[in-house]
Protein backbone atom coordinates (compact mmCIF):
# COMPACT_ATOMS: atom_id res chain seq x y z
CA UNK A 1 164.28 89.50 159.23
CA UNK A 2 163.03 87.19 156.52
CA UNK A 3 159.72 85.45 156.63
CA UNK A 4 160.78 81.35 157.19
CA UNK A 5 158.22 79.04 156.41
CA UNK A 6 158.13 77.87 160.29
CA UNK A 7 157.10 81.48 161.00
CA UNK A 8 154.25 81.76 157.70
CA UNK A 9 153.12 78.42 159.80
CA UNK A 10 152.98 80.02 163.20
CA UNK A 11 151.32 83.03 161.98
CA UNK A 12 148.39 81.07 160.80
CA UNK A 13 148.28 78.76 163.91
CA UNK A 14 148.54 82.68 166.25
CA UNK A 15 145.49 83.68 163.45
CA UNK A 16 143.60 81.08 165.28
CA UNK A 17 144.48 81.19 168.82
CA UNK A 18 144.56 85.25 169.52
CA UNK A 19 141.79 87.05 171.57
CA UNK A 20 139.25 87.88 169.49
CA UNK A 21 139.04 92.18 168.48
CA UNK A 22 135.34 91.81 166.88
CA UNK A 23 134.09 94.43 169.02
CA UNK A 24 136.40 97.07 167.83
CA UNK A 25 134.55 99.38 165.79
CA UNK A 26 136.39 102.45 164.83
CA UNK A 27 134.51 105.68 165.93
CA UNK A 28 133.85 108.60 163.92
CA UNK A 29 136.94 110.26 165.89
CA UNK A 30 138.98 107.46 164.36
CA UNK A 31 137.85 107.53 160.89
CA UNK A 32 138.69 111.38 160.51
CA UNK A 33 141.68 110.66 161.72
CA UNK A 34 142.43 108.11 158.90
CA UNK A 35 141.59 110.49 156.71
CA UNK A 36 143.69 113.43 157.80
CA UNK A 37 146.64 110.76 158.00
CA UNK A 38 145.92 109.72 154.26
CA UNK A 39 146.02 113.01 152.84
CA UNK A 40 149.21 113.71 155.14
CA UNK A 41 151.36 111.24 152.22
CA UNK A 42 154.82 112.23 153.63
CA UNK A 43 156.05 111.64 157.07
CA UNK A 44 159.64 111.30 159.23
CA UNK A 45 160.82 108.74 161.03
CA UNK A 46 163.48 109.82 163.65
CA UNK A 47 165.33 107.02 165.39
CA UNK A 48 167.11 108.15 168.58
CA UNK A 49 168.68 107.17 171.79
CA UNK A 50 171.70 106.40 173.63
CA UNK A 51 172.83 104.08 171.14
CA UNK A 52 173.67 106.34 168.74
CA UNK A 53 176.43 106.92 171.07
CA UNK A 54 177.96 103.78 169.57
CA UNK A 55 177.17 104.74 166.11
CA UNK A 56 176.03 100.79 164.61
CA UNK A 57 172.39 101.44 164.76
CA UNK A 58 169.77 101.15 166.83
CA UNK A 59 170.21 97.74 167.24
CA UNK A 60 173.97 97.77 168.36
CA UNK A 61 173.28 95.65 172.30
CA UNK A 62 171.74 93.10 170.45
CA UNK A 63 174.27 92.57 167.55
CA UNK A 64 177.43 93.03 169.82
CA UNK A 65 175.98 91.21 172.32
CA UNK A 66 176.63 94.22 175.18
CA UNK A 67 175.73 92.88 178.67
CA UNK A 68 172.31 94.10 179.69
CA UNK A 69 174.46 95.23 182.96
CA UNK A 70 177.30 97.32 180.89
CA UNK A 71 174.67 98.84 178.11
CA UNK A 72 173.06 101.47 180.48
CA UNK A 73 176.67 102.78 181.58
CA UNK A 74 176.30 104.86 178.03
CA UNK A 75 173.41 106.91 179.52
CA UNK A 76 175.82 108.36 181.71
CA UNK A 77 177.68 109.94 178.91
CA UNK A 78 174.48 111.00 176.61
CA UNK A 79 174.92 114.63 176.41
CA UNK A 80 173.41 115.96 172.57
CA UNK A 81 174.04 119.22 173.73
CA UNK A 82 173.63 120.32 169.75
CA UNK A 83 169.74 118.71 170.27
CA UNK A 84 167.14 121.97 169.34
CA UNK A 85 163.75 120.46 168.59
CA UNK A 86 162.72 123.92 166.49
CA UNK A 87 165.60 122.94 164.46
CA UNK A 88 164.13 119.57 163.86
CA UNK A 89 160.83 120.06 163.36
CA UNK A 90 161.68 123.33 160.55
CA UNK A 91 163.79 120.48 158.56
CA UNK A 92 160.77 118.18 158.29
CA UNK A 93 158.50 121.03 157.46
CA UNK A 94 160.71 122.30 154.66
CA UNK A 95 160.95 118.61 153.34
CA UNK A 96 157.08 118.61 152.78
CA UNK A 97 156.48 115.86 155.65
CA UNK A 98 153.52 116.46 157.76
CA UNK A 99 154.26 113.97 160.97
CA UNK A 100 157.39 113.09 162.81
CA UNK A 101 157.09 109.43 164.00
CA UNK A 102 159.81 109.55 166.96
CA UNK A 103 161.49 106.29 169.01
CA UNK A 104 160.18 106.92 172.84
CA UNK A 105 161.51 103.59 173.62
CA UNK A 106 163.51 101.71 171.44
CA UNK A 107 164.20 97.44 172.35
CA UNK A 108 166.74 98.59 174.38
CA UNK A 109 164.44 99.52 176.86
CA UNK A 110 165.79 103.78 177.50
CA UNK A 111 162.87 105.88 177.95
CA UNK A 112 163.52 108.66 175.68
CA UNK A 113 161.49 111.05 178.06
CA UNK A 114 160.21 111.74 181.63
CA UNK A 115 158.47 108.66 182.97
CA UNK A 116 157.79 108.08 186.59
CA UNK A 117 157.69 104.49 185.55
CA UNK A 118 161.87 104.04 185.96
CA UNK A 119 164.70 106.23 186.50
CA UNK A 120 166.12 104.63 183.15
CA UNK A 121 165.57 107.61 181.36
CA UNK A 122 166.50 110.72 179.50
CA UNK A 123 166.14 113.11 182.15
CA UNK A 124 167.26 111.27 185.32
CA UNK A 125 169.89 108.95 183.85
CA UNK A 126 171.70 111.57 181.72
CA UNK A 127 173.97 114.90 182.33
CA UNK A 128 171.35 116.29 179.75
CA UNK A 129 168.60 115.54 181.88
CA UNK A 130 166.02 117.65 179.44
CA UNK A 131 162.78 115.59 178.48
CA UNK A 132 163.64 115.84 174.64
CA UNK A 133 159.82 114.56 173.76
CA UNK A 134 158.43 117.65 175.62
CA UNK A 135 160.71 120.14 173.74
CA UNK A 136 159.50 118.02 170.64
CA UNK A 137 155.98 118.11 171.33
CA UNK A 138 155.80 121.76 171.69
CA UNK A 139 157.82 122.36 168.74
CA UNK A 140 155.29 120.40 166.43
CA UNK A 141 152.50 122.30 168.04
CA UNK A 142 153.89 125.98 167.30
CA UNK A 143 154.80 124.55 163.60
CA UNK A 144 151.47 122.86 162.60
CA UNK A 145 153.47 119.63 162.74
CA UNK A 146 151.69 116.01 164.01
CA UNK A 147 153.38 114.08 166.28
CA UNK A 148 153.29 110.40 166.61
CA UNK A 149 155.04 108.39 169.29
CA UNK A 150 157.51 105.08 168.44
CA UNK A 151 156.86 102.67 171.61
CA UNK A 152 158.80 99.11 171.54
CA UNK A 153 156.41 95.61 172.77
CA UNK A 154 160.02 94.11 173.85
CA UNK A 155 162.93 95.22 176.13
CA UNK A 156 166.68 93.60 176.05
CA UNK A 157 167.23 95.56 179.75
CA UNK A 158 164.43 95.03 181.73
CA UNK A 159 164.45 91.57 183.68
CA UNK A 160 160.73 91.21 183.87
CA UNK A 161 160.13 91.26 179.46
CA UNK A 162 159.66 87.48 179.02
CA UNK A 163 162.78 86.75 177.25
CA UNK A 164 161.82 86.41 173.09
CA UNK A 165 163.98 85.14 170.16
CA UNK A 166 166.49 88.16 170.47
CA UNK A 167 168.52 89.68 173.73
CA UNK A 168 169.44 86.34 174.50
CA UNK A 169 173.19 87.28 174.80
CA UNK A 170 172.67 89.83 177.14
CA UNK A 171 173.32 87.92 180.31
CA UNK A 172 169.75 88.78 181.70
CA UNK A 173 168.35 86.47 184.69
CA UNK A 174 165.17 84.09 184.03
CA UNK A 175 163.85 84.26 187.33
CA UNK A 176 162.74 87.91 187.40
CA UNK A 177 160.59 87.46 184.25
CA UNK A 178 157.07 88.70 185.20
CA UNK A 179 154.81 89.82 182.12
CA UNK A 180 151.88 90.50 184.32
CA UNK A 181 154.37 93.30 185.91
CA UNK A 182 156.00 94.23 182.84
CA UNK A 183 152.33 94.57 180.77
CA UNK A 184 151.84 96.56 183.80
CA UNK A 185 154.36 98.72 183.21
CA UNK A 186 154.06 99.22 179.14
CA UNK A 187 150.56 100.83 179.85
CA UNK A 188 151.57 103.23 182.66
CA UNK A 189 154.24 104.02 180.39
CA UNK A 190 151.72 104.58 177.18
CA UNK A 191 149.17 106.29 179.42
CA UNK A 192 152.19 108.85 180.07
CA UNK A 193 152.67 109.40 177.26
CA UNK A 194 149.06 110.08 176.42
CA UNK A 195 148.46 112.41 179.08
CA UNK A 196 151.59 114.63 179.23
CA UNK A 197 152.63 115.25 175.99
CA UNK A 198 149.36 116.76 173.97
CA UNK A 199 147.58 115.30 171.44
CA UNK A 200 149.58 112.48 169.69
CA UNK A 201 148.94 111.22 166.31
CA UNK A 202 149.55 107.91 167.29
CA UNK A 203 151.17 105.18 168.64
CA UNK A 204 153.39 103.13 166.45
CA UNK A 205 154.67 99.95 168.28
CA UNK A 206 157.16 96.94 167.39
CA UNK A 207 158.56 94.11 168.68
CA UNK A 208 155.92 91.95 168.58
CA UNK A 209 157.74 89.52 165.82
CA UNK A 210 160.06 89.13 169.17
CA UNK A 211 157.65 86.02 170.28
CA UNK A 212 157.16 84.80 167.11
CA UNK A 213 159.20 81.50 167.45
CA UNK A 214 157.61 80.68 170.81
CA UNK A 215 156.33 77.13 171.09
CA UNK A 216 152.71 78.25 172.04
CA UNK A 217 151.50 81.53 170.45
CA UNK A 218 152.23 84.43 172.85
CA UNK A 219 149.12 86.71 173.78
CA UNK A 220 150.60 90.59 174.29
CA UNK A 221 147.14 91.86 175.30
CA UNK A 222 147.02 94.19 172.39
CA UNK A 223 142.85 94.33 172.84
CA UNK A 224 143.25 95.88 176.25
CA UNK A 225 146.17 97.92 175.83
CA UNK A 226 144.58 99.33 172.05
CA UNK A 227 141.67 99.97 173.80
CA UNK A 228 143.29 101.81 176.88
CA UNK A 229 145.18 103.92 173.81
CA UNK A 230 141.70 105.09 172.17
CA UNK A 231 140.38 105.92 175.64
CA UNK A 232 142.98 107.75 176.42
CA UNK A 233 142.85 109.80 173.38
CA UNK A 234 140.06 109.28 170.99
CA UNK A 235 141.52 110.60 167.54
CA UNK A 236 144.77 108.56 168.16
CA UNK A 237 145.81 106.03 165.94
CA UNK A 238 147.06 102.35 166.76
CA UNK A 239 149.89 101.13 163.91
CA UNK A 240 151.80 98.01 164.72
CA UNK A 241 154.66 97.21 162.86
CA UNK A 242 154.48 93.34 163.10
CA UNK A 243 154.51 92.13 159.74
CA UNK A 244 151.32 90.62 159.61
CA UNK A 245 147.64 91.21 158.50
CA UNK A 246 146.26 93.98 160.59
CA UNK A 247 144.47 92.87 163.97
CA UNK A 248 141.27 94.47 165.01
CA UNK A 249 141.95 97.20 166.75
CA UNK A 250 144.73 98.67 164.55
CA UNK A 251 144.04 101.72 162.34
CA UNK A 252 146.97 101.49 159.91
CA UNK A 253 148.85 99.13 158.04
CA UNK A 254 152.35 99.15 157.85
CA UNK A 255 155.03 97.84 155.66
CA UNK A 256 158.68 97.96 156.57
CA UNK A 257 161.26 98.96 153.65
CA UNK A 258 158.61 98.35 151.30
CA UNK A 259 155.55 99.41 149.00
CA UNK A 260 152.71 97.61 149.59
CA UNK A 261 152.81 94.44 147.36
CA UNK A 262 156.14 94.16 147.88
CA UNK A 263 158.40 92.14 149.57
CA UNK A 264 161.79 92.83 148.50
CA UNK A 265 163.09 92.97 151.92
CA UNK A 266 161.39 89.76 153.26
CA UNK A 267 158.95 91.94 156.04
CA UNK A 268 155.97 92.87 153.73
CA UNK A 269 154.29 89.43 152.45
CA UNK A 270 150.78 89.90 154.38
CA UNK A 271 147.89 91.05 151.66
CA UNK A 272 147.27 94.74 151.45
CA UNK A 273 144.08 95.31 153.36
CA UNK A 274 141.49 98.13 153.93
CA UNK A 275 143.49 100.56 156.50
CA UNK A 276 145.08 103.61 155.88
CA UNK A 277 148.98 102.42 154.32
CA UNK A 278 152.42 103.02 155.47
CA UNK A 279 155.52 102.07 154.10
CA UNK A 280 158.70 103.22 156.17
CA UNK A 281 162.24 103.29 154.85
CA UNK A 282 165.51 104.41 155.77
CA UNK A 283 167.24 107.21 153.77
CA UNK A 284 170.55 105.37 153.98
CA UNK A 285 170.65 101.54 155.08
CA UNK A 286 170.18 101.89 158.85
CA UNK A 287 167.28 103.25 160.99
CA UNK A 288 169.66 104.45 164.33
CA UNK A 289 172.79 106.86 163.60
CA UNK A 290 176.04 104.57 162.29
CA UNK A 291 178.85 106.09 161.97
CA UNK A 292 180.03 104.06 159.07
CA UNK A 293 176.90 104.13 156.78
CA UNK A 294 177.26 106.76 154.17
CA UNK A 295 175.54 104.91 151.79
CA UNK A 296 172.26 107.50 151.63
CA UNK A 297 169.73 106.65 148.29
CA UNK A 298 169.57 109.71 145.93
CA UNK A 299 167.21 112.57 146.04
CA UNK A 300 165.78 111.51 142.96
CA UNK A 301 165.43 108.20 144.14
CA UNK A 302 163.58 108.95 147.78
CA UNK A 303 161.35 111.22 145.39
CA UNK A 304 160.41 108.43 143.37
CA UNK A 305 159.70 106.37 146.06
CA UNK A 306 157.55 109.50 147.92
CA UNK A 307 155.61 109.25 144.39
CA UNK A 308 155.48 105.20 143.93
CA UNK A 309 154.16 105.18 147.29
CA UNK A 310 151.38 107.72 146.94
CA UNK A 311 150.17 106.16 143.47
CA UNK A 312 149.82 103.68 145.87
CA UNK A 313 147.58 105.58 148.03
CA UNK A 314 150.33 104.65 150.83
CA UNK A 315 152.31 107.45 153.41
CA UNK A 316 155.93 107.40 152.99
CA UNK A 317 157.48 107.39 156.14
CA UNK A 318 161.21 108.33 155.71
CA UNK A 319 163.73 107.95 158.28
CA UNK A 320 165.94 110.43 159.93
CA UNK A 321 168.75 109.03 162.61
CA UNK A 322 170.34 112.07 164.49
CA UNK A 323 173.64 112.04 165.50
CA UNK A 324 174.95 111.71 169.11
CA UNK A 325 175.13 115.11 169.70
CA UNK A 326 171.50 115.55 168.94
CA UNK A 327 171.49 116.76 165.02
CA UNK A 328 170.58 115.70 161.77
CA UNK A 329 173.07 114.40 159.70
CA UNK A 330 174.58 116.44 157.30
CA UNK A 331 173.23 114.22 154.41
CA UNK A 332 169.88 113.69 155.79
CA UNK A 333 169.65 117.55 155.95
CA UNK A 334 170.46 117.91 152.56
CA UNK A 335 168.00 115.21 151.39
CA UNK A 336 164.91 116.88 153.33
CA UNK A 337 165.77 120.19 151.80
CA UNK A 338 166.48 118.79 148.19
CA UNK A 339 162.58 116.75 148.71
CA UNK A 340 161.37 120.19 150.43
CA UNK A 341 161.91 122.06 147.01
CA UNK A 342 160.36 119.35 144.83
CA UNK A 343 157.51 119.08 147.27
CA UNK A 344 157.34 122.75 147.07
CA UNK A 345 156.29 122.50 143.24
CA UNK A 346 154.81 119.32 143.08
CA UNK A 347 153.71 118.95 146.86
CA UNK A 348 149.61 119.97 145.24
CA UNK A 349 150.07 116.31 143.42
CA UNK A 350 151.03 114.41 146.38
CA UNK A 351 149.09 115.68 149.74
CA UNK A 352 145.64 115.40 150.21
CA UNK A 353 145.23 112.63 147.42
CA UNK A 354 144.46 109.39 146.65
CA UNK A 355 145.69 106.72 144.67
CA UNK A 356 144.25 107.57 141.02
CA UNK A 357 141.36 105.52 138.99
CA UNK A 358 144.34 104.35 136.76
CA UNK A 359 146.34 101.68 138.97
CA UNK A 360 150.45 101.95 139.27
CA UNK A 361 151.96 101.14 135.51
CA UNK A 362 155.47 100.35 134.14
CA UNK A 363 155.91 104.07 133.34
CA UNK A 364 154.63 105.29 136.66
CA UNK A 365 151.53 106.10 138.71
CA UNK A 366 148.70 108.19 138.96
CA UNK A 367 147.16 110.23 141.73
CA UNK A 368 143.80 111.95 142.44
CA UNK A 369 142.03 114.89 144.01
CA UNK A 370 138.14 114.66 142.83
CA UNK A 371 138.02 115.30 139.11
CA UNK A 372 141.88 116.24 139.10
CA UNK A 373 144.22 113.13 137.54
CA UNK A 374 147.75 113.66 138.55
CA UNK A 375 149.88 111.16 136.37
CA UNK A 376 153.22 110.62 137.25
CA UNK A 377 155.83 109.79 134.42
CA UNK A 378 158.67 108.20 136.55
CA UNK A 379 160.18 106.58 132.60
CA UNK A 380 159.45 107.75 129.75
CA UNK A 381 157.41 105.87 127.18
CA UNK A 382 159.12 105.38 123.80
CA UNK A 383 155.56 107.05 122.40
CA UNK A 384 153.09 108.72 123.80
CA UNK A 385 151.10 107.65 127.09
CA UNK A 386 148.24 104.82 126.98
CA UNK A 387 146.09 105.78 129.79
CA UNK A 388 142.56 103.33 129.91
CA UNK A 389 140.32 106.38 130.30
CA UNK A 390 137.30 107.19 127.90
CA UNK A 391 138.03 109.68 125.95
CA UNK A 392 134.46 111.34 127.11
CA UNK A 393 135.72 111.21 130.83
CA UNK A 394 138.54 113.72 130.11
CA UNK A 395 138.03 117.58 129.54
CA UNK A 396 141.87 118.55 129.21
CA UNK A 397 145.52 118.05 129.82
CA UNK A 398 148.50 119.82 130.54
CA UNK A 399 151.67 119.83 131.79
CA UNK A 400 151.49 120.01 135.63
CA UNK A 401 154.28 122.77 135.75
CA UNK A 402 154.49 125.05 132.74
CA UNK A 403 150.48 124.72 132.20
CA UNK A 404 150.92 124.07 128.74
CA UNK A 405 148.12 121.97 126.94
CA UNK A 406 148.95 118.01 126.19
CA UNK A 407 147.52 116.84 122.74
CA UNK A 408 144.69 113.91 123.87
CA UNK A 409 144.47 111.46 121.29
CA UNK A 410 141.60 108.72 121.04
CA UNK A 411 142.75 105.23 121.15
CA UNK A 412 141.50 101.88 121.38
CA UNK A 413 139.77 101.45 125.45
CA UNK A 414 141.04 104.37 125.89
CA UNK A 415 143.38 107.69 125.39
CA UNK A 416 147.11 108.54 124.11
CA UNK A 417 148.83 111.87 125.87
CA UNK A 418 151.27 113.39 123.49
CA UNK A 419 154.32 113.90 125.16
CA UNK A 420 156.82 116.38 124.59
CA UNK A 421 159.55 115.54 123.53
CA UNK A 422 162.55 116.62 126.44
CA UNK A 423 161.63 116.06 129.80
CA UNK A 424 164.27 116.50 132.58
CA UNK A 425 162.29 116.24 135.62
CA UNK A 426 162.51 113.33 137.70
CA UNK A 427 158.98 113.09 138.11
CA UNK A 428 156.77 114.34 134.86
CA UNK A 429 153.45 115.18 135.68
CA UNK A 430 150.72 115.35 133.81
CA UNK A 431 147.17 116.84 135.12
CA UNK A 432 144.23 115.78 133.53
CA UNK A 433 140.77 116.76 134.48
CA UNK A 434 138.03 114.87 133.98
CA UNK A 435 134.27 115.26 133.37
């Protein structure tokens, strides 16, 4: 979805007309929790439900316009009998990802666990009938894993979601719409989620963009239902994926399918602001299992963007699609395990950092634990490496892995690092501690 100049002009027009969130003042609660979800870098997105039955993405009722009346025949048939949550969250933890961010409700309105709210759901509209976000829940816990809960604002099945710029195809009735009933129902739905699962990470919503073209700027409530969220459980975060300047209320920015700054997809134009960052990307081109997309990035290149995005002082958030039968792709299993032994050398460089005192550079970026400078050579300089450091700042250098010393030289506002001269690693680090 690309940013039109009609929708730059209704964001600024919403900027004036939304509820005000100037009493939001993160606790203390919230602010460790920032903290432990900056130093976390790496997480995995996992985008699964009943339409990866149909294997075209997550997104298959809107694009093939299925009728809203037809689309939940397929829960009849969901049976990922190969589904083992252990088996999930082990994968993650061997790829050096700290958080699974998982789709509880994707905008096709299947609840992807065991909700009193309506019988559209895992376990009593499916053969399976096993409430997978349980299983997952419990699996993170034993394996030291955080858990963070997908949740969509809009719903192509249910007749009360006041219809938005997409679903429109999907032969749904006007004259049930109710928001009042259907806000109703998002927050029983959250509050479910809050209070039967453990402690959750946090909440990640989207959909909001759905109401973007509306004559007359749509109000979705967020202070109430943000503030029911933090109630509900005081360490958990609020992300909204709405490609927009953070509102009060939310704890982390996000930027879809790309680094903050950039805007090569057309989501990610808002200004990079003061919250904890999140960039999420797919490992292949879609979020939701497709049968025909083989097209996966390389390890080397998911690497580099783990790295990019941490010189950053951003989270990557990479995404998994499972198959219908409930496993990992083949590929995707390969990728976490190929990232899980690079994170297993170079994983000290990446968690528990911050973007480092020298900002991202054609040749790479740096990172930073206290006095520790990690610098990341993603291409090699024809010479040796400028960094803008005083030369009196800087005790020593050496190479990251072999712990042999790099040459400092003094230059002109600041220091050259002598390079040697083969480097086959796909990410060169240097560490450099300073004074």
């Amino acid at each position: 979805m690309k940013l039109s100049k009609t929708f730059a002009a209704l964001l600024f027009c919403f900027s004036l007309t939304i509820p005000s969130f100037s009493q939001y003042r993160p606790t203390e609660e919230i602010i460790k929790a920032q903290q432990r979800f900056r130093d976390n870098k790496f997480g995995i997105f996992i985008h699964w439900g009943i339409y990866s039955l149909l294997g075209h993405g997550e997104w298959v009722m809107n694009n093939r316009d299925i009728d809203y009346r037809e689309y939940p025949k397929l829960a009849s048939a969901f049976y990922p009998h190969r589904f083992n949550a252990d088996e999930w969250v082990d994968a993650v933890k061997a790829s050096g990802a700290r958080y699974i961010t998982v789709t509880t409700r994707h905008h096709d309105g299947f609840s992807m666990f065991d909700t009193r709210q309506s019988d559209y759901n895992i376990v009593k509209a499916t053969p399976f009938g096993r409430d997978v976000m349980k299983e997952l829940s419990e699996a993170c816990r034993r394996k030291g894993i955080a858990l963070h809960f997908y949740y969509s604002h809009l719903d192509w099945y249910r007749t009360d979601y006041p219809l938005g710029r997409t679903g429109k195809k999907l032969g749904r009735p006007t004259d049930g719409i109710n928001w009042k009933g259907y806000y109703a129902f998002m927050n029983a739905q959250l509050r479910e989620l809050l209070t039967n699962y453990g402690p959750i990470g946090a909440i990640w919503f989207d959909g909001w963009w759905d109401h973007d073209e509306d004559p007359q700027p749509f109000d979705w409530q967020l202070d109430e239902q943000y503030a029911m969220i933090h109630s509900l459980q005081p360490s958990c975060l609020v992300i909204n994926n709405h490609h927009q300047a953070p509102n009060e209320g939310e704890d982390v920015q996000v930027f879809e399918r790309d680094l903050p700054g950039e805007n090569k997809a057309g989501l990610s134009g808002q200004a990079i602001g003061r919250l904890p960052l999140e960039t999420c990307e797919t490992m292949n081109r879609t979020w939701g299992y497709s049968i025909t997309d083989t097209q996966y990035k390389s390890t080397d290149d998911l690497i580099r963007l783990l790295v990019k995005a941490a010189g950053l002082d951003a989270n990557l958030l990479l995404n998994v699609g499972p198959e219908p039968n409930g496993s990992f792709p083949a590929e995707a299993v390969r990728r976490l395990h190929e990232m899980g032994q690079w994170m297993n050398r170079y994983g000290a460089t990446i968690h528990d950092t911050r973007g480092g005192m020298v900002p991202p550079r054609d040749w790479g970026v740096t990172t930073q634990r206290g006095k520790t400078l990690f610098v990341h050579i993603l291409n090699l300089p024809d010479n040796g490496l400028f960094l803008p450091i005083e030369k009196k700042l800087v005790k020593k250098a050496v190479d990251f892995i072999r712990r042999t010393d790099i040459k400092i030289v003094p230059a002109r506002n600041g220091i050259l690092l002598e390079l040697p001269e083969h480097k086959s690693e796909v990410d060169f680090v240097v560490e450099v501690t300073l004074a």
